[in-house]
Each structure stands twice: as C-alpha cells, then as structure tokens.
Protein backbone atom coordinates (compact mmCIF):
# COMPACT_ATOMS: atom_id res chain seq x y z
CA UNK A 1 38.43 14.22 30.61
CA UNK A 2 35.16 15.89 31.80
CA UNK A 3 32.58 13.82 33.35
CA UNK A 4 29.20 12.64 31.22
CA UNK A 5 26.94 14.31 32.86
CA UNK A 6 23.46 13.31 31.09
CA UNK A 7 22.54 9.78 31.43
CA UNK A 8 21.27 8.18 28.15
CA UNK A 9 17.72 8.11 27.75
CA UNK A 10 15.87 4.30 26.97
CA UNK A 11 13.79 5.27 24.63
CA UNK A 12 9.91 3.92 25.21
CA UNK A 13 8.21 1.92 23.38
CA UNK A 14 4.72 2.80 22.27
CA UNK A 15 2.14 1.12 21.85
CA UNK A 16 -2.02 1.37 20.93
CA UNK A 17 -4.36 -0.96 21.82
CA UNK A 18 -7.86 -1.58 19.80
CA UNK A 19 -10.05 -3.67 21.11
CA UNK A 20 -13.06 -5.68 20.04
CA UNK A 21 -15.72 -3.29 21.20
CA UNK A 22 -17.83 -6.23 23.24
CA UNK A 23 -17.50 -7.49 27.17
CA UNK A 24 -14.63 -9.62 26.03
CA UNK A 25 -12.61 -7.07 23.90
CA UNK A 26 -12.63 -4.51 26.66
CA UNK A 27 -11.61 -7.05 29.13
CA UNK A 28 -9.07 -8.67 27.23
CA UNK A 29 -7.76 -4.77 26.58
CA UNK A 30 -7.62 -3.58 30.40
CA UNK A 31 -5.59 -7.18 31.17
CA UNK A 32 -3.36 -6.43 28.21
CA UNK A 33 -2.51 -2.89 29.04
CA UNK A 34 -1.91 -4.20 32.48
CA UNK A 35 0.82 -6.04 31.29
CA UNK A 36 2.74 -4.16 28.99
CA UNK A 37 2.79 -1.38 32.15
CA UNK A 38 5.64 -4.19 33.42
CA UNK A 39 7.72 -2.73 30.16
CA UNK A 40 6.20 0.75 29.37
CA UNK A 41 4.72 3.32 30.26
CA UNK A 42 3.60 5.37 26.66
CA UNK A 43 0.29 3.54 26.40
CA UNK A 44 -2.57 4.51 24.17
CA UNK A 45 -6.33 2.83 23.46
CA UNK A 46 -8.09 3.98 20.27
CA UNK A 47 -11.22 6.17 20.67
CA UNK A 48 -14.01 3.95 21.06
CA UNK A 49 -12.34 1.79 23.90
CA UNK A 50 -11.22 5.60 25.32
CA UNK A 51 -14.72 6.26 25.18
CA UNK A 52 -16.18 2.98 27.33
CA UNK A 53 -12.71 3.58 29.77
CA UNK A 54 -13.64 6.99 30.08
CA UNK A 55 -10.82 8.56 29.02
CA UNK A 56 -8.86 10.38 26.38
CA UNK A 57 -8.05 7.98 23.12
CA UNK A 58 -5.76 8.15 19.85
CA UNK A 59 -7.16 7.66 16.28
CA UNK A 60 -5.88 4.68 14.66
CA UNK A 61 -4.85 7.18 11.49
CA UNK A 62 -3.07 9.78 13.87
CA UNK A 63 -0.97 6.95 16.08
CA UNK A 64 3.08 7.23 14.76
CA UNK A 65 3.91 5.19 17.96
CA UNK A 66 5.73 1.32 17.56
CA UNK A 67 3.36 -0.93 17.40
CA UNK A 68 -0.29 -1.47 17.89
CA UNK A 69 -2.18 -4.64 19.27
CA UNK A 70 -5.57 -5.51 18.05
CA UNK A 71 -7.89 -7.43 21.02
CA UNK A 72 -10.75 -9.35 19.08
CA UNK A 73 -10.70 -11.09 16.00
CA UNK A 74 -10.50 -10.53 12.02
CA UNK A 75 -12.46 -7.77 11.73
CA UNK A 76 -10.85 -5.74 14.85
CA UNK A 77 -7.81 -6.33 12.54
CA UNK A 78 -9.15 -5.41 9.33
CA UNK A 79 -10.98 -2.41 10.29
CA UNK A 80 -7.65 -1.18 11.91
CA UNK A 81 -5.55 -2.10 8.91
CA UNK A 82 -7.67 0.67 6.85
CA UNK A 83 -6.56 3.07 8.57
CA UNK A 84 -3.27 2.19 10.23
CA UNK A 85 0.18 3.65 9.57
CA UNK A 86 2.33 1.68 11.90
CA UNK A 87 2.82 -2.41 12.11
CA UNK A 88 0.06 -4.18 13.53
CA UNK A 89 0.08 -7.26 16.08
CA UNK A 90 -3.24 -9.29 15.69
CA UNK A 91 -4.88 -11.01 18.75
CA UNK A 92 -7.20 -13.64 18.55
CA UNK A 93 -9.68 -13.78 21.59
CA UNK A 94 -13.08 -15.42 19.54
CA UNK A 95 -14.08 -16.25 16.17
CA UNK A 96 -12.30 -17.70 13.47
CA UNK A 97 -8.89 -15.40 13.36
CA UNK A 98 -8.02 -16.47 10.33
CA UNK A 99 -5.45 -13.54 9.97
CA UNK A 100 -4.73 -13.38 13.26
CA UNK A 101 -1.02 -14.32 14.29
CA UNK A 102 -1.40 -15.49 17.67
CA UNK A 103 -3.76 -15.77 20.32
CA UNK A 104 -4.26 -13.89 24.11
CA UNK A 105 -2.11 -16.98 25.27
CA UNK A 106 0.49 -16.76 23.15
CA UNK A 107 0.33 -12.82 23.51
CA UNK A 108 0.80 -13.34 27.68
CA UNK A 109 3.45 -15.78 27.43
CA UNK A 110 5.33 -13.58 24.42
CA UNK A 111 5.02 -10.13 25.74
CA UNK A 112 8.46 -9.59 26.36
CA UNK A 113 9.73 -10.20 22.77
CA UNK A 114 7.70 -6.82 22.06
CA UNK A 115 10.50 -5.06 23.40
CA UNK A 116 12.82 -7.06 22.68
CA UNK A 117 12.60 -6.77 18.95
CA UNK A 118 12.65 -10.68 18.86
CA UNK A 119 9.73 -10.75 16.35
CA UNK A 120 9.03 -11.13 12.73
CA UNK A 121 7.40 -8.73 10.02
CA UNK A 122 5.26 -9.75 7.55
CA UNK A 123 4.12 -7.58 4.59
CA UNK A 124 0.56 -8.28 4.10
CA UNK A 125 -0.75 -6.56 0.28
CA UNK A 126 -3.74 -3.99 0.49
CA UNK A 127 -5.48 -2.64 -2.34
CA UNK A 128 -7.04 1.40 -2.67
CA UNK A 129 -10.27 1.89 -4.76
CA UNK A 130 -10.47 5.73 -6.11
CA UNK A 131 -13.81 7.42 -7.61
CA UNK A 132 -12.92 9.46 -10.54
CA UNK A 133 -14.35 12.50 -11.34
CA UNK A 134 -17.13 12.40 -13.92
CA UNK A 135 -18.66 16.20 -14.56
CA UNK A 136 -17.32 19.43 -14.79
CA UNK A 137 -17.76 19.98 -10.94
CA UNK A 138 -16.88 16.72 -10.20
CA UNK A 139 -13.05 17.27 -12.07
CA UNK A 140 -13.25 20.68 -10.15
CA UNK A 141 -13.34 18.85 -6.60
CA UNK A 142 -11.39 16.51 -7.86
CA UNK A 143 -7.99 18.46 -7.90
CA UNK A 144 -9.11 20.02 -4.72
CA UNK A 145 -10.04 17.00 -3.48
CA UNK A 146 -9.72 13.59 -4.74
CA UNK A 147 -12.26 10.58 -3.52
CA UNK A 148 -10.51 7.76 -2.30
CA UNK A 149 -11.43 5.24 0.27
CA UNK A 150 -9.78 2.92 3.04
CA UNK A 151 -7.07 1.01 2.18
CA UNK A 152 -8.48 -2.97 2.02
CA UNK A 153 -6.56 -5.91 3.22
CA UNK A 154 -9.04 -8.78 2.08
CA UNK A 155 -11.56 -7.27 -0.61
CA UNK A 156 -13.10 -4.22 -2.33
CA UNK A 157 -16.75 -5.86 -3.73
CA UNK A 158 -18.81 -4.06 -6.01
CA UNK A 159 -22.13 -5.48 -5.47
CA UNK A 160 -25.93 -4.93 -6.34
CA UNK A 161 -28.14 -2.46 -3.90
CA UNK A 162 -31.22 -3.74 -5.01
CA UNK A 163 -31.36 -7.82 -5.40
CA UNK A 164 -33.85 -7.66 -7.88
CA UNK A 165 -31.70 -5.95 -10.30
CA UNK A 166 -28.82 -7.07 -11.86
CA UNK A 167 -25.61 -5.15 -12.38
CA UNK A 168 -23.90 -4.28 -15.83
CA UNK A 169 -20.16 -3.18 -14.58
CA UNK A 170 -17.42 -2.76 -17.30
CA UNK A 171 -13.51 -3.64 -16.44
CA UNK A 172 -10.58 -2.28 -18.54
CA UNK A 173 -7.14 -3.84 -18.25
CA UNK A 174 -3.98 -2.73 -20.36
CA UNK A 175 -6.99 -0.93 -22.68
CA UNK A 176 -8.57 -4.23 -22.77
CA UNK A 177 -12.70 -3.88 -21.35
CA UNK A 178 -14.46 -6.70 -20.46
CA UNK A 179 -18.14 -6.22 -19.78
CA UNK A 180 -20.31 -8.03 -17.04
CA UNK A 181 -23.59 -8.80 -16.23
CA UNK A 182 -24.70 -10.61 -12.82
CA UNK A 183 -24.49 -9.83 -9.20
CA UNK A 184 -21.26 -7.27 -8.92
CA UNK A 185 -17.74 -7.94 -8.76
CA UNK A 186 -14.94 -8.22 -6.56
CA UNK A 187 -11.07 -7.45 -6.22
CA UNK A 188 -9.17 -9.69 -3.85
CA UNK A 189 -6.03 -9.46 -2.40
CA UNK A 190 -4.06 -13.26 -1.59
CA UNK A 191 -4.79 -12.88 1.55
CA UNK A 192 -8.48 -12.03 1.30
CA UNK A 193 -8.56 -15.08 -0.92
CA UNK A 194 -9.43 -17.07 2.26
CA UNK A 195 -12.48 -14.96 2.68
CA UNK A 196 -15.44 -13.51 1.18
CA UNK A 197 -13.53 -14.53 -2.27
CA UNK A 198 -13.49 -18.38 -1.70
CA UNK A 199 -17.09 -18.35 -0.67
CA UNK A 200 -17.60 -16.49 -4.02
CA UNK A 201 -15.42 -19.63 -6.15
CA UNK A 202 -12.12 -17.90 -5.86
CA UNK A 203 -8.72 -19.41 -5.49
CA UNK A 204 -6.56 -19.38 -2.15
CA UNK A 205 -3.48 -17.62 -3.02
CA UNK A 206 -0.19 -17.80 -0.97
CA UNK A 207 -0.22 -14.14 0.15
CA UNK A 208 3.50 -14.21 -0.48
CA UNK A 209 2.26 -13.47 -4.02
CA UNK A 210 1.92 -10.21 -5.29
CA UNK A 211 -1.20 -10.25 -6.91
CA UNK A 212 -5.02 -9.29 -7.56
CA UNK A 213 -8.14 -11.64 -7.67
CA UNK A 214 -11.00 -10.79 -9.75
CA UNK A 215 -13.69 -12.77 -9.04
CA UNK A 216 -17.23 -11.75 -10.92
CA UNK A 217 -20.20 -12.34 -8.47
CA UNK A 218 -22.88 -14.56 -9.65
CA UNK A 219 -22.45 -13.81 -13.43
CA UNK A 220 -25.65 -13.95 -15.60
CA UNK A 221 -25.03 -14.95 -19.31
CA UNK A 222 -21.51 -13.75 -19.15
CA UNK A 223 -18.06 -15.27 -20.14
CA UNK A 224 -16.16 -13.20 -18.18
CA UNK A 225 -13.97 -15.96 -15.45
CA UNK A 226 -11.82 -15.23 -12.31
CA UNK A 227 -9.01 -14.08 -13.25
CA UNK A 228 -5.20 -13.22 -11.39
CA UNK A 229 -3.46 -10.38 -12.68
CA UNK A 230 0.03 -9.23 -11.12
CA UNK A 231 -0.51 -6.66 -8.14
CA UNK A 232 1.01 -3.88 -10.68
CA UNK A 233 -2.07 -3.58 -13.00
CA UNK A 234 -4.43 -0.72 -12.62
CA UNK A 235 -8.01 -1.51 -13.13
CA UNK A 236 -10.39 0.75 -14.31
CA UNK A 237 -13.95 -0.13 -13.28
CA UNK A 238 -17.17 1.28 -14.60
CA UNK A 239 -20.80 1.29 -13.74
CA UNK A 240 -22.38 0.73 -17.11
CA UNK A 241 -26.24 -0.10 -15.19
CA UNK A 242 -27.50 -0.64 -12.15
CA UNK A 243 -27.21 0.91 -8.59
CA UNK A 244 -24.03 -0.49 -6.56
CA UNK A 245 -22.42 -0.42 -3.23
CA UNK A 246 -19.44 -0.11 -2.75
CA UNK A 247 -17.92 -2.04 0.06
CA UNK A 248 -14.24 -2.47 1.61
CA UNK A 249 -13.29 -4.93 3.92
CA UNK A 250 -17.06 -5.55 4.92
CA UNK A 251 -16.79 -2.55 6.45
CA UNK A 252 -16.93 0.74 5.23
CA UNK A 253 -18.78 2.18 1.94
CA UNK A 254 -20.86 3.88 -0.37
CA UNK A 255 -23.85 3.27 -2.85
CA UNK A 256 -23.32 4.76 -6.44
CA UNK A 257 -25.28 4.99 -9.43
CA UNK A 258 -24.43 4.08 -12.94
CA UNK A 259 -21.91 5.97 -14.89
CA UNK A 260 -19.74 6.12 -11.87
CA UNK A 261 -16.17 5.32 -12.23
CA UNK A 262 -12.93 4.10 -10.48
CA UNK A 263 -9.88 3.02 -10.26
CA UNK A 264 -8.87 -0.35 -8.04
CA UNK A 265 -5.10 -0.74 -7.74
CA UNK A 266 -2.32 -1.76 -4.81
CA UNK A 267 -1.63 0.09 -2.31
CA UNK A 268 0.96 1.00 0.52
CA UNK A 269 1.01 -2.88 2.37
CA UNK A 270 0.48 -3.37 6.09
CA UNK A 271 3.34 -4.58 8.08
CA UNK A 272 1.94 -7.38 10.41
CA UNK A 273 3.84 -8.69 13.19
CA UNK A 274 4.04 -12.42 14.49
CA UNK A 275 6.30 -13.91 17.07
CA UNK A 276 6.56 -16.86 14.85
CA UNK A 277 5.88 -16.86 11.29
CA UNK A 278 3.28 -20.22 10.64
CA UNK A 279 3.13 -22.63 7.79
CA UNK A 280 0.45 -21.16 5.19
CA UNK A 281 -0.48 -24.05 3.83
CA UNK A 282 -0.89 -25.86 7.36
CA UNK A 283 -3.23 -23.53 8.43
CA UNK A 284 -5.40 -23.60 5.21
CA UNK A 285 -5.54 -27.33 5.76
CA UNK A 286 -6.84 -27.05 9.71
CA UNK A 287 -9.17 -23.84 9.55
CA UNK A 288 -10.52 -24.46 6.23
CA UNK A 289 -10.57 -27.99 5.34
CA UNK A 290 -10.88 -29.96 8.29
C-alpha cells in the first residue's frame, strides 16, 4: 500500500473582532487578539478598529469566517448584529451588557472552548422594516431596487421628528387597521423587551418566545394598547400625518413624511454564542430590579 503522502490540513478558525471604538474598546481588542494568536492565526478587526490600528479591516457584512467577538457593550453588539452573517460572541467591558453573554474575564479564562466547540448557540429573533413603494417611480425602483433597512435585534421605533407635533400612524394586521395618534410607535422583539420597550410600559418577554411587541408611544386620545402578536404576522404600517423617523436599534435611520409606507416583519435570527447559557429570569431580577 502506497504511502499518504499529504498530511491533513487543521483547518483554522476565523475569527473578527469589533471593538467599542473608545480607549477601552481598542485596548481590550489588541489584548484579545493577542490571545487568540495562542490558537490562530486567520485574524480579522472590522474597519473602524483597522482604521485606528492602521491597517487593513473586514466589513462586518462581508466576514463568512467562524465567529466574531464584540469588545464593548450592548450597542457594539447591536450595531454588529445588523449587519452580521455569522454567530456572534458578546463581550462586556462597561455599561450595562444586558445582552452581553459574558464578560473580558470570563472571555480570558474561556478562550480555549472557542476552538474547542465546547460552547452553546442561542437564536436571538430580529425583525426587518421595508419601505414600500408609493408612486409610479417609486414601484419602478422598487423592482430594481427594493428599500429595506438593517436587520434589528431590540426595536424598530417610529417616532415624531418634530416634538411639537403629534403623529397619526395607521397599523394593519390580518386586514385589520388600527389607527393612532400620540408620540410614534414601536415594534419589539423579546429580547428588546428589556430595553427601550420597558421604559416605554412594555412587557419583558422570555426571548425564547417567538414573538412581536407593539408598544404605541405616548398615545394621545387613543385606545389602541400594547399588544403581542406571534413573530409570523406581517405588519403593515402607514404614515397617515406627521413627519417621522425612522430608527433601528438606536442606531441607524431615516426621517419620512406622511403617506409613507412599510412593512415590519421577522427576520433571519442572529446566532449568539455563550459559554454557558444563564437563567433569564435571574438576570432580569439582578440588572433590572435590584
């Protein structure tokens, strides 16, 4: 029998690292990348840490690699879940970290597990907000071209550009349109139902459910009440008066005037890794409660 000649390949493991872009983040990103070297080698850092390092960098969107780390807090996660097509690890260094799953500790004294696959996935919901077309033109572009924005993981909040005019924004569910007047009006995933929705007199939903929060902002003389609709609903929203921005994930955006129209509906989720899976509940009580 004829001798193997080629030795079998390990393959790599690869890996992008976004980090908070502050003193801390970048600090926190040159340590971690430090210490994955021990394990690989195929290494990347999005553009705008590329940019402080002084180096090349990887868009989130383009990155088909393994894994990527976030360095910072909630919103270095959320702002990386938009636009992310590979699992995400989330690293608290400051703030709250609400949806982080470990801290820079934990990461250090974990690391090897990376590459071990000794981890767990969780599926975290996200939720896609599309303009429709409107005009002639606008239906044109549209098959050429159609408008949608970032994926969310916590909210997509339709809320008032001016504050001293109210907004008149019409829902339709199963055919069924509710009209409202007040503030604007917001579409929460369960696990943005620890955020901007609770300040706003939502409910905390397990995120192990599949559904969407609708929570109207500040109603004025209207009826219309949170509601919880399963995730599979499409919602067709309407700008009946008013000027409105659109906002997703406190991040990203647009203002729009009335007559405008979309659609808010689930979308592709965003696998999230942890290297142990904590108690929901238990977490609610201490970061929220106590």
């Amino acid at each position: 029998m004829a001798k193997k000649n080629a030795k079998t390949k390990k393959k790599k493991t690869s890996i992008l690292i976004v980090a908070k872009q502050n003193k801390a983040g970048l600090k926190h990103a040159k340590k971690l990348e430090k210490l994955l070297r021990r394990y690989t080698d195929d290494i990347h850092v999005d553009k705008s840490t590329a940019f402080r390092f002084k180096r090349l960098g990887t868009a989130v969107s383009k990155f088909r690699g393994d894994l990527i780390i976030t360095v910072g807090g909630d919103g270095t996660f959320l702002l990386t879940s938009q636009r992310a097509n590979v699992p995400i690890l989330p690293v608290k260094i400051e703030g709250k970290g609400f949806l982080c799953t470990c801290n820079f500790d934990e990461l250090e004294k974990n690391v090897k597990r990376i590459f071990t696959g000794n981890l767990a996935v969780i599926e975290r919901m996200r939720l896609r907000c599309t303009k429709m077309p409107s005009g002639k033109i606008e239906k044109y572009v549209e098959k050429l071209h159609r408008k949608e924005y970032p994926y969310c993981i916590n909210e997509i909040a339709f809320a008032r550009k001016r504050p001293s005019k109210l907004l008149n924004i019409q829902l339709k569910i199963d055919d069924v349109t509710f009209d409202m007047i007040g503030d604007g009006m917001m579409f929460s995933t369960p696990s943005g139902s620890t955020a901007y929705s609770a300040s706003a007199g939502g409910s905390i939903i397990d995120p192990k459910i599949s559904a969407i929060h609708i929570i109207p902002l500040y109603p004025f003389y209207s009826k219309v009440k949170p509601m919880i609709i399963p995730s599979d609903k499409k919602i067709e929203v309407e700008i009946k008066g008013g000027d409105t921005a659109l906002v997703v994930d406190g991040h990203s955006g647009e203002y729009f005037s009335r007559e405008s129209k979309f659609v808010v509906e689930k979308a592709k989720p965003i696998r999230v890794i942890t290297f142990d899976e904590k108690n929901f509940y238990d977490k609610v009580r201490k970061q929220l409660f106590e």
